[in-house]
Protein backbone atom coordinates (compact mmCIF):
# COMPACT_ATOMS: atom_id res chain seq x y z
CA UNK A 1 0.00 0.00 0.00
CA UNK A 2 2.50 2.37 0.44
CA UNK A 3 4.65 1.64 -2.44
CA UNK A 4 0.92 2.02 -4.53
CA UNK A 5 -0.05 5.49 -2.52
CA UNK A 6 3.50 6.93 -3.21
CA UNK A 7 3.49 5.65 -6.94
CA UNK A 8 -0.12 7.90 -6.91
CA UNK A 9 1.37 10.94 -5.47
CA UNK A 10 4.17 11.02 -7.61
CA UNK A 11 2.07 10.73 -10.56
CA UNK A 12 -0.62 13.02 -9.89
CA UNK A 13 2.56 15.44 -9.28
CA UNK A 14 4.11 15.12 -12.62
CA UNK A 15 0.69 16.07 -14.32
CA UNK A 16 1.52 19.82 -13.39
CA UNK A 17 -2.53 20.53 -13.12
CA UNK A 18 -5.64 18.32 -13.00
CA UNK A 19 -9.10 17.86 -13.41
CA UNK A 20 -10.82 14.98 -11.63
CA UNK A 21 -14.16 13.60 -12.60
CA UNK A 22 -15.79 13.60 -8.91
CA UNK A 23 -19.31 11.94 -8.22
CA UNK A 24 -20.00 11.43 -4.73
CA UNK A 25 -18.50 8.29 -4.61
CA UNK A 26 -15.20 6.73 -2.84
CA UNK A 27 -13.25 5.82 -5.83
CA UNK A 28 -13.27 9.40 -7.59
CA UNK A 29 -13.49 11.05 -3.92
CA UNK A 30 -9.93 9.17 -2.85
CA UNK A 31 -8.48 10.72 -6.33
CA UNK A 32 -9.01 13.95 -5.53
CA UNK A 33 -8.06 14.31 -2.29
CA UNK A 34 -4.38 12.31 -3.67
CA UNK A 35 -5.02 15.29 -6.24
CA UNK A 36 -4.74 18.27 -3.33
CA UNK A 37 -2.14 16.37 -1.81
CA UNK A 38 0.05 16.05 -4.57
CA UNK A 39 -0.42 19.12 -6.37
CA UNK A 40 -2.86 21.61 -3.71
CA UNK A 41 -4.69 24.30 -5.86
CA UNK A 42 -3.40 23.11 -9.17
CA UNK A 43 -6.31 20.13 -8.76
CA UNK A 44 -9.98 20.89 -9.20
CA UNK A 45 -13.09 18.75 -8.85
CA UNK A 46 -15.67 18.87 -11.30
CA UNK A 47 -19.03 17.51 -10.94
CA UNK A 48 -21.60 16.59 -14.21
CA UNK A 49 -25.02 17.99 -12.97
CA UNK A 50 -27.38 15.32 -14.60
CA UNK A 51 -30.82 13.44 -13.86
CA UNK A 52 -28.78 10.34 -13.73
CA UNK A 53 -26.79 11.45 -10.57
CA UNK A 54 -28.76 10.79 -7.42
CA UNK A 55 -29.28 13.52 -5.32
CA UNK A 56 -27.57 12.34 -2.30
CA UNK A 57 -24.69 11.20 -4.86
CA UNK A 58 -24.60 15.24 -5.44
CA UNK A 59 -24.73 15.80 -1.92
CA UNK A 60 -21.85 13.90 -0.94
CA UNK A 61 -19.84 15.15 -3.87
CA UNK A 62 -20.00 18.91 -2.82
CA UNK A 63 -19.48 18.10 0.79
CA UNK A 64 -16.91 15.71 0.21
CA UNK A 65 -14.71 18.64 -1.91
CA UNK A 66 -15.49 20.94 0.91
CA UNK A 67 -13.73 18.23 3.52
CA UNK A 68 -10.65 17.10 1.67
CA UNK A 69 -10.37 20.90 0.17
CA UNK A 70 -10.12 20.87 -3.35
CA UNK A 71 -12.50 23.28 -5.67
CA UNK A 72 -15.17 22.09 -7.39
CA UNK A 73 -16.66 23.12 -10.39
CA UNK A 74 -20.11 21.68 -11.57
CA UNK A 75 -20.93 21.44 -15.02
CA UNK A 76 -23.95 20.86 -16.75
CA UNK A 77 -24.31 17.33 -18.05
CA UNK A 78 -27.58 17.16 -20.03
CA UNK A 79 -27.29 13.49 -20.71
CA UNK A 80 -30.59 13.18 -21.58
CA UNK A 81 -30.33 15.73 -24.66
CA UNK A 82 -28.79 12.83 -26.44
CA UNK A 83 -31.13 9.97 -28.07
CA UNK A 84 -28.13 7.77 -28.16
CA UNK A 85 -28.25 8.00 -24.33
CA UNK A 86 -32.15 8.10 -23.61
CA UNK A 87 -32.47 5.02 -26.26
CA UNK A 88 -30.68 2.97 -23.49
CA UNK A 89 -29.53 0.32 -25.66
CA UNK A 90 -26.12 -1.91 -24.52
CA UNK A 91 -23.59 1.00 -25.60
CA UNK A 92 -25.58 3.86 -23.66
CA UNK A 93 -23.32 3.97 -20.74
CA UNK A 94 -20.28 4.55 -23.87
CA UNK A 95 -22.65 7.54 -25.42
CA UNK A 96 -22.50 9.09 -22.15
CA UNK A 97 -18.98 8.82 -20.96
CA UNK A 98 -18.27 10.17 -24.20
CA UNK A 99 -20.45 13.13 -24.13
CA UNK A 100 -20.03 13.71 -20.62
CA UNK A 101 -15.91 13.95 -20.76
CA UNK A 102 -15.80 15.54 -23.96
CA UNK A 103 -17.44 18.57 -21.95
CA UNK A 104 -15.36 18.30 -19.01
CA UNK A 105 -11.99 17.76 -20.96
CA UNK A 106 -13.55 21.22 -23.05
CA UNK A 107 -13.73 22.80 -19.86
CA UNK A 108 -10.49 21.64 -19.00
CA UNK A 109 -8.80 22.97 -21.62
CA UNK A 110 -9.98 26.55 -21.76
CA UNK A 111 -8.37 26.28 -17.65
CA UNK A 112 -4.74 25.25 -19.13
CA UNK A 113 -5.66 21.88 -17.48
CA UNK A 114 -4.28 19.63 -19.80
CA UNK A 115 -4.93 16.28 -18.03
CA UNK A 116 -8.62 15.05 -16.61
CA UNK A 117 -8.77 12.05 -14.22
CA UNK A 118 -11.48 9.37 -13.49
CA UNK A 119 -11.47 7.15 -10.32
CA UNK A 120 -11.39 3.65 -12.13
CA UNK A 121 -9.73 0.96 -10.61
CA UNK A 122 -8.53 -2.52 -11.62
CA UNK A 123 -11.74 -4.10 -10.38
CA UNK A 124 -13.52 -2.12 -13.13
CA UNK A 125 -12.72 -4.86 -15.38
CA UNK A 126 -14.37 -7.52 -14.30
CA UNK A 127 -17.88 -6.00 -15.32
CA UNK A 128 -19.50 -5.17 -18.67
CA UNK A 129 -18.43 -1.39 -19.02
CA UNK A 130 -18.75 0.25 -22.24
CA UNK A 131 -17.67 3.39 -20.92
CA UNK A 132 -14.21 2.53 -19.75
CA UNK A 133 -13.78 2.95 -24.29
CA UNK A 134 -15.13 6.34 -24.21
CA UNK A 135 -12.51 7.33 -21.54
CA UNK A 136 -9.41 5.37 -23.45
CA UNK A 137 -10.19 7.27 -26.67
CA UNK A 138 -10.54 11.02 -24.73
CA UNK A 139 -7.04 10.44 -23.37
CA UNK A 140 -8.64 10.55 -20.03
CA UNK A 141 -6.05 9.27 -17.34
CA UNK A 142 -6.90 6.49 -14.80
CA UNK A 143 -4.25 7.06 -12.03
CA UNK A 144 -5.69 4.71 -9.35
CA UNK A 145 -5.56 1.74 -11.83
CA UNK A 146 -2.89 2.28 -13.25
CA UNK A 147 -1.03 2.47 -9.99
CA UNK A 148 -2.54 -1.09 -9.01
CA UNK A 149 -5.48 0.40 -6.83
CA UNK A 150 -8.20 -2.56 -6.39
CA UNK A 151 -11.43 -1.24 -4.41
CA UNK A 152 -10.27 -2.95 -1.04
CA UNK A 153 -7.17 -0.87 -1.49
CA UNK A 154 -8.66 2.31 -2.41
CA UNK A 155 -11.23 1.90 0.96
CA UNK A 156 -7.83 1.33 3.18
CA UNK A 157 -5.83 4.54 1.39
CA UNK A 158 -9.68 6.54 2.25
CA UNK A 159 -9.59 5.34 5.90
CA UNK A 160 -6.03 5.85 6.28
CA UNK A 161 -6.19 9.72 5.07
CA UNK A 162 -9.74 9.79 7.14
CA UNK A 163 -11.91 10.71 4.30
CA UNK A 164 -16.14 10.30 5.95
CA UNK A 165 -16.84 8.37 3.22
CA UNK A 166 -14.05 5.37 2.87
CA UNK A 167 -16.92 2.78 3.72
CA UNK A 168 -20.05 4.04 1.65
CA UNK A 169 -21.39 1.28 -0.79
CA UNK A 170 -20.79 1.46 -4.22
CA UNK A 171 -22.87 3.52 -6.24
CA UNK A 172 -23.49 3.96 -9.82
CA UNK A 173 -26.02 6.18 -12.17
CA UNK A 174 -29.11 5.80 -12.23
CA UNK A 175 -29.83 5.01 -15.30
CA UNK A 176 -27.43 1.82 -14.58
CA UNK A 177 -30.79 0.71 -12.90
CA UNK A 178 -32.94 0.73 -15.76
CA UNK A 179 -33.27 -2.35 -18.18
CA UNK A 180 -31.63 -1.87 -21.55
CA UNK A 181 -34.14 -0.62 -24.28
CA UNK A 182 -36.63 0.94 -21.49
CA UNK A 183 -36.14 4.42 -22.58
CA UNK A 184 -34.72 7.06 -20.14
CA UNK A 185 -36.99 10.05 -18.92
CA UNK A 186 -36.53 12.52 -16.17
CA UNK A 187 -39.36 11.01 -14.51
CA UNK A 188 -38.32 7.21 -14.49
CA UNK A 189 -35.32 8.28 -13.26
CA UNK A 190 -36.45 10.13 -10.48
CA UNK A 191 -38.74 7.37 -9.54
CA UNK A 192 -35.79 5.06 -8.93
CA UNK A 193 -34.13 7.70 -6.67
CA UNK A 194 -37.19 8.50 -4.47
CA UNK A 195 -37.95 4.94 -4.09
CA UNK A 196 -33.92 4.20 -2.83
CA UNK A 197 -33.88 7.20 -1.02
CA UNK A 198 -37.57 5.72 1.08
CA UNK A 199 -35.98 2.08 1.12
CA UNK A 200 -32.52 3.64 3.09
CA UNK A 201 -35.25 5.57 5.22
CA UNK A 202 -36.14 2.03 6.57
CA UNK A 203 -32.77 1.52 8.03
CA UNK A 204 -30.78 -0.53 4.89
CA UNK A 205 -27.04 0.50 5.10
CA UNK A 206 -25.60 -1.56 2.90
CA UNK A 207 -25.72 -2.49 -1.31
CA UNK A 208 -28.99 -1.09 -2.45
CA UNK A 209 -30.56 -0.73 -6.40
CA UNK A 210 -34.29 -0.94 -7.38
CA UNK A 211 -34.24 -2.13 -10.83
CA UNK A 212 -36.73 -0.31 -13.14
CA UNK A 213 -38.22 -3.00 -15.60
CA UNK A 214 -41.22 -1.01 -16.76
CA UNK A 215 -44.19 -1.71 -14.64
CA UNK A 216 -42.00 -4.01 -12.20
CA UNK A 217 -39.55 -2.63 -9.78
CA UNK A 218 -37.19 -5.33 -8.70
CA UNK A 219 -35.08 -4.65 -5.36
CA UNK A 220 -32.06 -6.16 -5.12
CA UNK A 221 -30.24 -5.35 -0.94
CA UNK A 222 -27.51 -7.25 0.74
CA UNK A 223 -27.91 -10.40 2.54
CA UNK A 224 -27.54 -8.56 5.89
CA UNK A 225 -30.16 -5.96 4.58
CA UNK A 226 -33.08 -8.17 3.70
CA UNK A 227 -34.23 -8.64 7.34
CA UNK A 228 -34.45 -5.11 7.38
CA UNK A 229 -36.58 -4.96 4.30
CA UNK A 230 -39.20 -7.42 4.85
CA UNK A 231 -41.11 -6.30 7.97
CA UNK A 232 -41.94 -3.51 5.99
CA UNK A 233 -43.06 -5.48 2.64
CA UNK A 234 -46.31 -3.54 2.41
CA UNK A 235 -45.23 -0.16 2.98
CA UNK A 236 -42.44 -0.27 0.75
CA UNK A 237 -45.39 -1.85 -2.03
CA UNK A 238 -47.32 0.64 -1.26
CA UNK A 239 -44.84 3.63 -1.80
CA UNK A 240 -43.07 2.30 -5.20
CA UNK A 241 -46.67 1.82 -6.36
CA UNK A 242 -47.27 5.49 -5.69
CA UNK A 243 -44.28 5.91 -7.80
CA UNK A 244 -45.10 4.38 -10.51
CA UNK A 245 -44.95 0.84 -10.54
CA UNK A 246 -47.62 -1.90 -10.79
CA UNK A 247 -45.55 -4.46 -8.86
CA UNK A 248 -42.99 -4.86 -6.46
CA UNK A 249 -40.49 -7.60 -5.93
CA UNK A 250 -37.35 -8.76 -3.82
CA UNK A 251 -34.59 -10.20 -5.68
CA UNK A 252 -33.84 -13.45 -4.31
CA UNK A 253 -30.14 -13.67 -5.15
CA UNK A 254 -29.21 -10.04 -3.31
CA UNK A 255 -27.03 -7.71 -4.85
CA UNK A 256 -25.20 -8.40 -7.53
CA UNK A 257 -22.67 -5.79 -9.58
CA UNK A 258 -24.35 -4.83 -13.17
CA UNK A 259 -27.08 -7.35 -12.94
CA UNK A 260 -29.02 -6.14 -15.77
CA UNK A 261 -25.99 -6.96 -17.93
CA UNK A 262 -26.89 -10.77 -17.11
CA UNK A 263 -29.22 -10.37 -20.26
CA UNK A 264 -26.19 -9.66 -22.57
């Protein structure tokens, strides 16, 4: 670990100036503090403002940039002005890396920032991620995986340079919740949020998605979760039918990373 955290210093150092992509996640949050360490006010944060951002996801982001000190810049994303994106076919999530750091590297740019950063990490690759392309042919750098980082590593390194967040769940967009070819709208999206943001109001702490699959939401939680979850079956019914859907299930098999890519 230290031979990987010095590696990352060093590196981030011999950019000169950076921009790293920062959601409100561990990953890209980890980079960027690195980011101030290595280089102080020659490293900014930028955000994408989007639908497909959770709220709390923006939430965390700001106040995580206002804890480890770095400035952050938030930039309109308007994903959803793109039909490539809102089709939601198997190479959406590659549409909107591409979009979305195409702006950012812009922005970049017209700062004299010549290098933008994203929090991947060598884990990345065991999953179906289109995306990752989009980010190889921008040029945009990948210093935690290319310095070895796996997630378990990247949690210590958080802990280790106390950073609030070093043991929140994984996250990813919400549209990653929505089965391919369901077309994304404002309001589906939404739906999924304010029915994840009731199910955490229950008490769930750990791995938590509610797959949209048109009239059926399907919940997936962690083994440790689903007591939690089912004395309140009817009530959480109840809500996500107020939401929108027409039934409401509990994924037997838990959690899983990019489960609606077992279709591919």
């Amino acid at each position: 670990m230290e031979a990987k955290e010095k590696k990352l210093l060093e590196l981030l150092a011999d950019y000169g100036k950076v921009a790293v992509a920062l959601s409100g996640g561990v990953d890209s949050m980890t980079l960027a503090k690195a980011a101030v360490l290595a280089l102080g006010e020659r490293a900014v944060a930028v955000t994408a403002k989007s639908e497909l951002l959770a709220r709390e996801e923006e939430k965390d982001a700001a106040a995580g940039a206002k804890a480890i000190g770095i400035r952050q810049v938030v930039l309109p994303a308007e994903d959803l002005s793109y039909p490539e994106v809102v089709r939601n076919d198997k190479e959406r999530c590659y549409y909107c890396k591409r979009y979305r750091f195409q702006k950012l590297k812009d922005w970049a740019e017209s700062q004299g920032i010549a290098y933008v950063a994203d929090g991947s990490n060598v884990d990345d690759a065991g999953d179906y991620r289109p995306g990752m392309r989009a980010v190889k042919e921008l040029g945009i750098v990948s210093p935690l995986a290319e310095c070895g980082f796996t997630k378990a590593d990247i949690r210590k390194l958080a802990r280790s340079w106390d950073i609030p967040i070093w043991d929140k769940p994984s996250a990813a967009c919400l549209a990653s919740r929505v089965a391919y070819d369901i077309e994304l709208t404002p309001e589906r999206l939404e739906r999924i949020d304010k029915a994840e943001e009731f199910l955490r109001s229950l008490g769930v702490k750990g791995q938590l998605r509610v797959r949209d699959h048109g009239d059926l939401a399907r919940i997936e939680a962690g083994e440790e979760d689903m007591p939690v979850l089912l004395p309140h079956r009817q009530a959480i019914a109840a809500r996500l039918k107020e939401l929108g859907f027409a039934y409401v299930t509990l994924d037997m098999q838990g959690y899983r990373m990019g489960s609606q890519n077992e279709v591919l």
